[in-house]
C-alpha atoms as a PDB file:
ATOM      1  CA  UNK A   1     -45.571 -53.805 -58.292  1.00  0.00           C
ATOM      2  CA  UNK A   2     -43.959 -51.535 -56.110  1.00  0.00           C
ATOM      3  CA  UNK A   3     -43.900 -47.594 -56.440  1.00  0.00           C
ATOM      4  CA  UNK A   4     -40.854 -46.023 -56.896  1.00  0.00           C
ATOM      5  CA  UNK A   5     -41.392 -44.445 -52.814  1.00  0.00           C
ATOM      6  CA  UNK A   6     -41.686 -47.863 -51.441  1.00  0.00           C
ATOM      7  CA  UNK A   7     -38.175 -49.147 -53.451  1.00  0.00           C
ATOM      8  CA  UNK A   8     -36.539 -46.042 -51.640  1.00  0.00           C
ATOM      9  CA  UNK A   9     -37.595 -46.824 -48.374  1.00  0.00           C
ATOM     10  CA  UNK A  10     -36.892 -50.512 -48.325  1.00  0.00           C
ATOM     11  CA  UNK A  11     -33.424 -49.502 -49.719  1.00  0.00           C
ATOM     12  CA  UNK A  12     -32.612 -47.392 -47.133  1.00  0.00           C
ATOM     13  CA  UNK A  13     -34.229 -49.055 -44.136  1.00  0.00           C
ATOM     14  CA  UNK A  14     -30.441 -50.122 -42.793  1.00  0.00           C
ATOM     15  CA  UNK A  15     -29.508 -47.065 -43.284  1.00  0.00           C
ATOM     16  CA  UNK A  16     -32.091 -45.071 -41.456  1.00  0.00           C
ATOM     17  CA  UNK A  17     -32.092 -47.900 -38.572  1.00  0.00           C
ATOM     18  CA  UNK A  18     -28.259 -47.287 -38.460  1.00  0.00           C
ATOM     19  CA  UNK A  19     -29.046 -43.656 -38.343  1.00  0.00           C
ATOM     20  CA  UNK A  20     -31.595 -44.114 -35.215  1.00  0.00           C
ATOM     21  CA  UNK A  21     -29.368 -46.540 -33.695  1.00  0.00           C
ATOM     22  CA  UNK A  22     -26.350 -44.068 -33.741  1.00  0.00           C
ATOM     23  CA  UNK A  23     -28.442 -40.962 -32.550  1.00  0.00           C
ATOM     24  CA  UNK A  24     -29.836 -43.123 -29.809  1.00  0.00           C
ATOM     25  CA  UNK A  25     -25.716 -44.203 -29.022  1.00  0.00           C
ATOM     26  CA  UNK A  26     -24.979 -39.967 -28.553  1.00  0.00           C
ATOM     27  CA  UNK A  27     -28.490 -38.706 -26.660  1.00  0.00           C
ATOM     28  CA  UNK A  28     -27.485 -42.262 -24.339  1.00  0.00           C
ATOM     29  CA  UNK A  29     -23.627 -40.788 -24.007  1.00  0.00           C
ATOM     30  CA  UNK A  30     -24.891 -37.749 -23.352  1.00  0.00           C
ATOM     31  CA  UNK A  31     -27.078 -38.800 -20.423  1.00  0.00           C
ATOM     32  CA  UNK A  32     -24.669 -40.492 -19.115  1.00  0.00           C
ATOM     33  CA  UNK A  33     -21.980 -38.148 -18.926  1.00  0.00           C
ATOM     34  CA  UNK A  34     -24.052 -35.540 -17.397  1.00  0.00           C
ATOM     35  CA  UNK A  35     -24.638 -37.399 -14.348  1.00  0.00           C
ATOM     36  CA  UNK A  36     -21.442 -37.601 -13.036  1.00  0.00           C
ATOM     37  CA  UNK A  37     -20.693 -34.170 -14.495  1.00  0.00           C
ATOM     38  CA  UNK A  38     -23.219 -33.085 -12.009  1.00  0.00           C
ATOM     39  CA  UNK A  39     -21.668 -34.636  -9.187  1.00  0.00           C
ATOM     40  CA  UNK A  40     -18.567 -32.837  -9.861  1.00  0.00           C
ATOM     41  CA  UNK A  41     -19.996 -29.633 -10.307  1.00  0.00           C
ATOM     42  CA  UNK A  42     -21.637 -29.753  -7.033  1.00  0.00           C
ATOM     43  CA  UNK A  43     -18.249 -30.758  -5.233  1.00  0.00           C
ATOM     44  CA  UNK A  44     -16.470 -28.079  -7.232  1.00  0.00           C
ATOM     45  CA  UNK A  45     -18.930 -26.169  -5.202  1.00  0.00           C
ATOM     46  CA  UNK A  46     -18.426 -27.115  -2.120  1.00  0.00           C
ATOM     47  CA  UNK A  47     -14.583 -26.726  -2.532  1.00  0.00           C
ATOM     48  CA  UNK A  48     -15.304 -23.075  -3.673  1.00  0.00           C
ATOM     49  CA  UNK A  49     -17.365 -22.712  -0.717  1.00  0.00           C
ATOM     50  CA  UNK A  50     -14.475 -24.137   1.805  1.00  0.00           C
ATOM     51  CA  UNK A  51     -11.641 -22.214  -0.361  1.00  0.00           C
ATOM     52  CA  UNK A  52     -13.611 -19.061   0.504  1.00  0.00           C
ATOM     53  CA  UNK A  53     -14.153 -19.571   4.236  1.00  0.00           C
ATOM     54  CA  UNK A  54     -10.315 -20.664   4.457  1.00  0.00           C
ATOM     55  CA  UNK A  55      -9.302 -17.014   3.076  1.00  0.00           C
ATOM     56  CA  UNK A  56     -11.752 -15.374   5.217  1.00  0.00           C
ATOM     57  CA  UNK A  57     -10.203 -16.961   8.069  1.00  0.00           C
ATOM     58  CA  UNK A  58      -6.461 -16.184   6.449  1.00  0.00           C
ATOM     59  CA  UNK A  59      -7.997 -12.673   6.050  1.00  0.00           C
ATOM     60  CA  UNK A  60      -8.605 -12.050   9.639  1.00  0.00           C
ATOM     61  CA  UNK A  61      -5.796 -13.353  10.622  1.00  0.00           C
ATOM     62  CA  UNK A  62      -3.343 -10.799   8.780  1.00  0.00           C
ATOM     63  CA  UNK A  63      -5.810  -8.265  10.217  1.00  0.00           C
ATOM     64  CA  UNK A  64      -5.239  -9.366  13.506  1.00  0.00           C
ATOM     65  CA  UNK A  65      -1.450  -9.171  13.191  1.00  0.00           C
ATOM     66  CA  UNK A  66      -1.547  -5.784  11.587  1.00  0.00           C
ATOM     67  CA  UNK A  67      -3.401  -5.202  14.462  1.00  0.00           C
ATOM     68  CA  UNK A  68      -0.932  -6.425  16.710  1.00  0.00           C
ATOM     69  CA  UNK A  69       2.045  -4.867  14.917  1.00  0.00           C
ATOM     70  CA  UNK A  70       0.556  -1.493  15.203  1.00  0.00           C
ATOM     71  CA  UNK A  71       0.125  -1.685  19.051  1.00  0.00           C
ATOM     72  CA  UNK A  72       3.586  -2.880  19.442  1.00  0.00           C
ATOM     73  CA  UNK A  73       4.904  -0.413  22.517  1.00  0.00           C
ATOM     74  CA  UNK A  74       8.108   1.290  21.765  1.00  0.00           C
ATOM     75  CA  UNK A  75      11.140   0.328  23.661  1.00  0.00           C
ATOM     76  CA  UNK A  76      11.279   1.031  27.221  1.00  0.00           C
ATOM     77  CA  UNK A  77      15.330   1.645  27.155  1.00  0.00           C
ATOM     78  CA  UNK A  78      17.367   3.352  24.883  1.00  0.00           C
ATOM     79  CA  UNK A  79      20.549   0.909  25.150  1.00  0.00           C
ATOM     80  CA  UNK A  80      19.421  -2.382  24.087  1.00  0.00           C
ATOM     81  CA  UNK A  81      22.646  -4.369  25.580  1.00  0.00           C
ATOM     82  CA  UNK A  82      20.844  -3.327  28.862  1.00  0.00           C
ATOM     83  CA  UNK A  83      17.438  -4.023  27.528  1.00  0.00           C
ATOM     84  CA  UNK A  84      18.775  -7.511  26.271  1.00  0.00           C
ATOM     85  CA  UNK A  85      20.183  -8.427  29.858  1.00  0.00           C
ATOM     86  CA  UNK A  86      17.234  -7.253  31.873  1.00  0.00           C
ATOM     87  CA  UNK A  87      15.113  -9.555  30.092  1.00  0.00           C
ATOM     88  CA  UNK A  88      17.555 -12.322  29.795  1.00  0.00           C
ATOM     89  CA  UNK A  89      18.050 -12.040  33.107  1.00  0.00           C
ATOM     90  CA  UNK A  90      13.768 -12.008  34.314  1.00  0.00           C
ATOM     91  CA  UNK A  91      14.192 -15.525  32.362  1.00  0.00           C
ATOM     92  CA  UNK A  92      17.179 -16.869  33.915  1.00  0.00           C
ATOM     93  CA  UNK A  93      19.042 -17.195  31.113  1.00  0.00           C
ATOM     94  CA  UNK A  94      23.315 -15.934  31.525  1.00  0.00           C
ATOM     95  CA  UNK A  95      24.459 -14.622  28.230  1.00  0.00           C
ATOM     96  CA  UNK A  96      28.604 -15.190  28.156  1.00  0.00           C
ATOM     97  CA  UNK A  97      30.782 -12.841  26.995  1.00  0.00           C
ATOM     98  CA  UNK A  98      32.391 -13.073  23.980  1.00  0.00           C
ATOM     99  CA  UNK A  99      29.018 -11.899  22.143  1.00  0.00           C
ATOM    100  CA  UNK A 100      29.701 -10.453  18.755  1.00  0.00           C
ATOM    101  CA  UNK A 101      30.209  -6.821  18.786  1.00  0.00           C
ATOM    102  CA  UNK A 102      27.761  -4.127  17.747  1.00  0.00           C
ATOM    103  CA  UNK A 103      27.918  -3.111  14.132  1.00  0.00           C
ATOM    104  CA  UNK A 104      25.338  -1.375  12.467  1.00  0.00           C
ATOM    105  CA  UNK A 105      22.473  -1.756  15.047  1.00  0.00           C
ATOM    106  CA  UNK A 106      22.772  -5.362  15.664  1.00  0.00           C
ATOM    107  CA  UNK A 107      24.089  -7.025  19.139  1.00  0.00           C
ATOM    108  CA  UNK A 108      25.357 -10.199  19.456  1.00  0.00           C
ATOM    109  CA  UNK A 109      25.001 -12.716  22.487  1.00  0.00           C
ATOM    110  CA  UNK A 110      25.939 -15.995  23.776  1.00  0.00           C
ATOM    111  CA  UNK A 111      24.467 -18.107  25.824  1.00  0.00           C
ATOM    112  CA  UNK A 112      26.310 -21.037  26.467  1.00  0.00           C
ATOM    113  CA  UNK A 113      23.985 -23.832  28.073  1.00  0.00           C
ATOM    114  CA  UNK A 114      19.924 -23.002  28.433  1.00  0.00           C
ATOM    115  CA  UNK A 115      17.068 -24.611  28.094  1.00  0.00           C
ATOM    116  CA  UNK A 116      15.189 -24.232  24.499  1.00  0.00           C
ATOM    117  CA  UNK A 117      11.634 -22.846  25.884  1.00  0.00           C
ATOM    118  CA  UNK A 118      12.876 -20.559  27.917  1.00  0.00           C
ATOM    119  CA  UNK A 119      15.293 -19.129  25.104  1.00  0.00           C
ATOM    120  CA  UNK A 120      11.971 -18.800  22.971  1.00  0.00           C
ATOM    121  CA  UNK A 121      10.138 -17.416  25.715  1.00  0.00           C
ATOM    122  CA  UNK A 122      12.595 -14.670  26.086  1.00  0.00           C
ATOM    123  CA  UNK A 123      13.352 -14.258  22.264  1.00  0.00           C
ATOM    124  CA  UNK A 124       9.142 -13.619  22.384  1.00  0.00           C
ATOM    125  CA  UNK A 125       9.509 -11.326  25.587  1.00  0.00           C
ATOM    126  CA  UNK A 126      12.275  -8.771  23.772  1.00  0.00           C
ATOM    127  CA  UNK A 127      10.278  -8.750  20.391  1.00  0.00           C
ATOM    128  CA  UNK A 128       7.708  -7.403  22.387  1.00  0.00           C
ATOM    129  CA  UNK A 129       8.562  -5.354  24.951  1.00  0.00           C
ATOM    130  CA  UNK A 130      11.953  -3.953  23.871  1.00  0.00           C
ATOM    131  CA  UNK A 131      11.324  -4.280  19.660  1.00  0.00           C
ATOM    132  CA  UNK A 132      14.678  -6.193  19.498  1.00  0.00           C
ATOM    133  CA  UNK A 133      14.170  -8.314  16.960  1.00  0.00           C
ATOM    134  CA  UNK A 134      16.337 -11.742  16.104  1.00  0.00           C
ATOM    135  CA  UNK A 135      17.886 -11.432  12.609  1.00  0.00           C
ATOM    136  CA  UNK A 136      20.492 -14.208  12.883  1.00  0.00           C
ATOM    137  CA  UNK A 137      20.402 -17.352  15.337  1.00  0.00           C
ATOM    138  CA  UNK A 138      22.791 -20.670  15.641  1.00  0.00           C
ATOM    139  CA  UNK A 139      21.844 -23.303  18.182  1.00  0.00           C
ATOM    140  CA  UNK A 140      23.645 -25.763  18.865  1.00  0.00           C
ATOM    141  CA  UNK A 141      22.418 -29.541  20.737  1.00  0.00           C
ATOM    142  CA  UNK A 142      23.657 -30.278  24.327  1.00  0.00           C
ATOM    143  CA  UNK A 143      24.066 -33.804  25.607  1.00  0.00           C
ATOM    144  CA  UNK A 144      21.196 -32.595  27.836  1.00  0.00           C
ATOM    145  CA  UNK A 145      17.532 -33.320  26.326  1.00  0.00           C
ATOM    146  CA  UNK A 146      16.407 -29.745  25.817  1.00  0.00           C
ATOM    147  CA  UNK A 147      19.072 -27.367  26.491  1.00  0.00           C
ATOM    148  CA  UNK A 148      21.152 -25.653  23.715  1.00  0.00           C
ATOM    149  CA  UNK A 149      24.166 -23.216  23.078  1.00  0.00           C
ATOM    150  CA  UNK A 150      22.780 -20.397  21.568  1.00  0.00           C
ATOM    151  CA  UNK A 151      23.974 -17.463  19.501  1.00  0.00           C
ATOM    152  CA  UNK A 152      21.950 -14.810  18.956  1.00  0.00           C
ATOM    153  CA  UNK A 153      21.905 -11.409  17.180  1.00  0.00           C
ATOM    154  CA  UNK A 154      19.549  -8.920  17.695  1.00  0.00           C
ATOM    155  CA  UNK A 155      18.210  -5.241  15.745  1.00  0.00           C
ATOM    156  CA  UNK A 156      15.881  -2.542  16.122  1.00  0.00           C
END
């Protein structure tokens, strides 16, 4: 006969193979889903690393125009109409009149028919030597490739 030990055990045999069978199924999950896990820690990483260089960079860069805004020269005339035609005029560009008046610090000009780059060029040229400053700008499309009607206010 059996003892009353061995009837427990063969009773629950299923049971404790079910048991195995499921704890193997969770430590085998487990493994598994660490591996890629892994992976994506390590290009979380990387991105980290990459995020940080990028604002380093973008860090530098606001520096650098800090920089640059603190070295601006002040104007070199007192009367920026004058100050807007001298340097309009070093580009070849021939404002029309009609202009908008000044009011409140801020000039108007027209320029009927130039060519795009150069208007940039001499929008760059007063920011920076004169610290005229566009705050409003319409251009308008020629038939010609390139060229524009442009109006332009300036400020200090």
């Amino acid at each position: 006969m059996l003892h009353i030990a061995d009837r427990w055990s063969i009773a629950h045999r299923p049971v404790v193979a079910w048991t195995l069978a499921m704890l193997a199924l969770v430590v085998l999950g487990i493994a598994v889903s660490f591996g890629p896990l892994a992976a994506a820690i390590a290009g979380k990483q990387d991105d980290v690393r990459r995020s940080a260089l990028l604002l380093q960079v973008a860090r530098q860069h606001v520096a650098d125009s800090q920089a640059l805004t603190r070295a601006t020269s002040p104007p070199r005339s007192d009367d920026p109409r004058i100050a807007i035609e001298r340097v309009l005029a070093r580009h070849r560009l021939h404002p029309t009149t009609g202009g908008s008046p000044a009011a409140e610090g801020r000039f108007g000009v027209v320029i009927a028919d130039a060519p795009f780059d150069g208007i940039v060029r001499a929008i760059g040229a007063l920011a920076r030597d004169e610290a005229l400053h566009v705050v409003e700008a319409r251009f308008t499309a020629l038939v010609d490739p390139g060229r524009v009607r442009a109006e332009l206010v300036f400020a200090r």
